[in-house]
Structures are given as C-alpha cells and as structure tokens.
N, C-alpha and C. Protein backbone atom coordinates (compact mmCIF):
# COMPACT_ATOMS: atom_id res chain seq x y z
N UNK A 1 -34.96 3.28 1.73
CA UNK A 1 -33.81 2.82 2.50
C UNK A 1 -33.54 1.34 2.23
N UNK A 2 -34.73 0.40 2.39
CA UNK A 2 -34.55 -1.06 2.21
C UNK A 2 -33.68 -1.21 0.12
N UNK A 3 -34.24 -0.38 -0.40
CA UNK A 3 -33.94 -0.54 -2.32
C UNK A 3 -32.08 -0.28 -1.95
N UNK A 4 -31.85 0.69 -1.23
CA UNK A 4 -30.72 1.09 -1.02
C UNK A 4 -29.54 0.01 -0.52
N UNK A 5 -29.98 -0.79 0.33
CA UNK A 5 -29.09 -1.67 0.87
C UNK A 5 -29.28 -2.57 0.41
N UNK A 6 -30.23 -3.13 -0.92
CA UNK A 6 -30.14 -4.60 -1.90
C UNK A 6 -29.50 -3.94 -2.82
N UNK A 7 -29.48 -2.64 -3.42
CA UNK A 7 -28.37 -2.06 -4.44
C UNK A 7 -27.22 -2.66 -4.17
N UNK A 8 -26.72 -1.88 -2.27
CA UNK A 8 -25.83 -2.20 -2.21
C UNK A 8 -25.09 -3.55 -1.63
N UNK A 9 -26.08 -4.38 -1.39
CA UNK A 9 -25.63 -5.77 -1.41
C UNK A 9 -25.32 -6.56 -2.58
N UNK A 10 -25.74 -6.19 -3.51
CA UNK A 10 -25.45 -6.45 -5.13
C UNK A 10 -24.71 -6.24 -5.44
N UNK A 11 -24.00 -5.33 -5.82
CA UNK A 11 -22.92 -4.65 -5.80
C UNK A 11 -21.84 -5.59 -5.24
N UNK A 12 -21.73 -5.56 -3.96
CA UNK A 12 -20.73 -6.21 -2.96
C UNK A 12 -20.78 -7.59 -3.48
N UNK A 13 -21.92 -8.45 -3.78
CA UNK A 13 -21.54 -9.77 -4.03
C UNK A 13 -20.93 -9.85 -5.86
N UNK A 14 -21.41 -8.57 -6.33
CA UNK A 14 -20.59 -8.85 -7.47
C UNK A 14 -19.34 -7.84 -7.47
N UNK A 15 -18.59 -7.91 -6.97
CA UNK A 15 -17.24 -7.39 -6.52
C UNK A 15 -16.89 -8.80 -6.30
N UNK A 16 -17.52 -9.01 -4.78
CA UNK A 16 -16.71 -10.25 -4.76
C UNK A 16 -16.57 -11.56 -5.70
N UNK A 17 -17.46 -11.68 -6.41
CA UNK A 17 -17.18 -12.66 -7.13
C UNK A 17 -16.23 -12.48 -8.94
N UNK A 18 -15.99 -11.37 -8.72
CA UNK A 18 -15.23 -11.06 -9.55
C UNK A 18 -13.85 -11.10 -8.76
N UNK A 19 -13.60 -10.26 -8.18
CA UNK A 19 -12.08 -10.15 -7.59
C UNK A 19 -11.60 -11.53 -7.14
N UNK A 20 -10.29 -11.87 -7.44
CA UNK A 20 -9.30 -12.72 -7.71
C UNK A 20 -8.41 -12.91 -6.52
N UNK A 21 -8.05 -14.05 -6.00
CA UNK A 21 -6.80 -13.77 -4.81
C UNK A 21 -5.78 -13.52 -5.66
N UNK A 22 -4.87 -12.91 -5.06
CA UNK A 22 -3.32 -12.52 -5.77
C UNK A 22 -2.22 -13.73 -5.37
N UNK A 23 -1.97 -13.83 -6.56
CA UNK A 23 -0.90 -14.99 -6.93
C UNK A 23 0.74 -14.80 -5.95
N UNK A 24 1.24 -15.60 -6.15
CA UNK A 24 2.52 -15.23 -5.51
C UNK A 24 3.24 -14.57 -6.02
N UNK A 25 3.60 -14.08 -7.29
CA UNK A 25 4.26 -13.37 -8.26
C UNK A 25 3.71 -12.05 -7.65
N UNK A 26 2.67 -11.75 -7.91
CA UNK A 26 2.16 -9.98 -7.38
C UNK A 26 2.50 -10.08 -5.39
N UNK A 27 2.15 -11.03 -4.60
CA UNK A 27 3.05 -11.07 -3.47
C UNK A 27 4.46 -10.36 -3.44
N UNK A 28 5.04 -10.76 -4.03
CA UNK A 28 6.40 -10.77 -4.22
C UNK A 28 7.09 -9.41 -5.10
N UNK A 29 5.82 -9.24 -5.93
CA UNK A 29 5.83 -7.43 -6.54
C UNK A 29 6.08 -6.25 -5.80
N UNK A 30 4.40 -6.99 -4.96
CA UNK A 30 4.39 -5.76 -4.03
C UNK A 30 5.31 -5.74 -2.58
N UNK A 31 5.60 -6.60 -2.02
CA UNK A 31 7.24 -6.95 -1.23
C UNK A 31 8.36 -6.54 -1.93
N UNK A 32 8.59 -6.00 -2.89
CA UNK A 32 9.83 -5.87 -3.40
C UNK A 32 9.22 -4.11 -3.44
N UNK A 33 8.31 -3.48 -3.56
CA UNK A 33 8.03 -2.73 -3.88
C UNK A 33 7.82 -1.23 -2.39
N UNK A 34 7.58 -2.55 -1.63
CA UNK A 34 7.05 -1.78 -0.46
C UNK A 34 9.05 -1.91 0.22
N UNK A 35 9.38 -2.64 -0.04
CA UNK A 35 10.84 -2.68 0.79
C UNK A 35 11.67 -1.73 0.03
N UNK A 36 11.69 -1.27 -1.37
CA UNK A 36 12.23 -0.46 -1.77
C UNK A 36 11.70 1.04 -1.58
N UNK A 37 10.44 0.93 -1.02
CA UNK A 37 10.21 2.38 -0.29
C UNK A 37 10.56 2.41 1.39
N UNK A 38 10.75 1.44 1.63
CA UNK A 38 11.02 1.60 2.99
C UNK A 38 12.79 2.27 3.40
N UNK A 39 13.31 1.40 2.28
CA UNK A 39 14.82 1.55 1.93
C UNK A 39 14.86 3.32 1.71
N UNK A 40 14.23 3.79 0.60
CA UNK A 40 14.29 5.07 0.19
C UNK A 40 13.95 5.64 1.73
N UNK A 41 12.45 5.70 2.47
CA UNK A 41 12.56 6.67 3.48
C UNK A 41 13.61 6.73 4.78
N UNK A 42 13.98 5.31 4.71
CA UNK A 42 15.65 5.49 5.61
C UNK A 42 16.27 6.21 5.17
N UNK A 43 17.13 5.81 3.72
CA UNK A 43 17.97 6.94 3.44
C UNK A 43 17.68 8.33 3.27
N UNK A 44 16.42 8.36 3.02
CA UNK A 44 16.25 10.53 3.13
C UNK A 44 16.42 10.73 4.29
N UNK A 45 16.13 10.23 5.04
CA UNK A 45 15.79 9.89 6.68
C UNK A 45 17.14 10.31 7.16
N UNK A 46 18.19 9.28 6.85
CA UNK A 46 19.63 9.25 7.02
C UNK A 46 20.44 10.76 7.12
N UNK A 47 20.24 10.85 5.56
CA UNK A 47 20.96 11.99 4.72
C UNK A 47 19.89 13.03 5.40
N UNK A 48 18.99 13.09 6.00
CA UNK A 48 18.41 14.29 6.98
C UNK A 48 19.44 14.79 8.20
N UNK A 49 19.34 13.75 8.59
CA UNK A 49 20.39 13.45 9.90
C UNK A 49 22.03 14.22 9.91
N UNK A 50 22.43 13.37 8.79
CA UNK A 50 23.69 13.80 8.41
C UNK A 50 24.17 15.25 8.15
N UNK A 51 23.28 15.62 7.27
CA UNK A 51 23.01 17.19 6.94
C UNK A 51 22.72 18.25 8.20
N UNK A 52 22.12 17.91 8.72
CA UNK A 52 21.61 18.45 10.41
C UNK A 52 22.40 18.61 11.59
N UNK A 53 22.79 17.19 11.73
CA UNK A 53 24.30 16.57 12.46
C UNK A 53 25.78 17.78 11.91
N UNK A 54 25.71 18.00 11.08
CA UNK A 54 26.74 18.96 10.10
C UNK A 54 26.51 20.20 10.48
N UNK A 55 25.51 20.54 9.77
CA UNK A 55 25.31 21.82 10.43
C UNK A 55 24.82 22.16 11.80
N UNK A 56 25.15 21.44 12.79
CA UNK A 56 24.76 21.16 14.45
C UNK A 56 23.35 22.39 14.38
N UNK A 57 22.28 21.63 13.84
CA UNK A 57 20.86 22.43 14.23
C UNK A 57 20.51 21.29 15.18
C-alpha cells in the first residue's frame, strides 16, 4: 500500500511539473469555442420550440 502511494505521488509531481499554464491565445480558443456551442444548443433549442409551437404538441 505505502509503494503504491510514492508511485503515485511521482507520477503527480511529474505531471505537474510538466504541464504548462495556458496562454491567452488558447483562453480565447477555448471561449470562442465553448460560445459557439452554446450558440448552437440555443438554436436547436429554438428551432425545437418553433417546430412544436407549429405543430401545437
């Protein structure tokens, strides 16, 4: 059990010292990325409505 949790403390400190903070450019990726899915599930969302609303279900 003790071999097990210095594995996995090893591990974890070399993760972390590899992984990188993200720059503002990938900020700004993934904001553009996540708002253009948000955009899309409104409009299916919408055009659900509309379609529904139409056919009064």
């Amino acid at each position: 059990m003790n071999k097990k949790l210095k594995t996995f403390l090893k591990q974890c400190k070399r993760i972390l010292t590899i992984a990188t903070k993200p720059g503002k450019d990938e900020y700004f990726s993934y904001s553009k990325i996540i708002a253009i899915g948000v955009l899309a599930l409104g409009l299916f969302g919408f055009i659900f409505y509309l379609i529904f609303s139409y056919l009064g279900v």
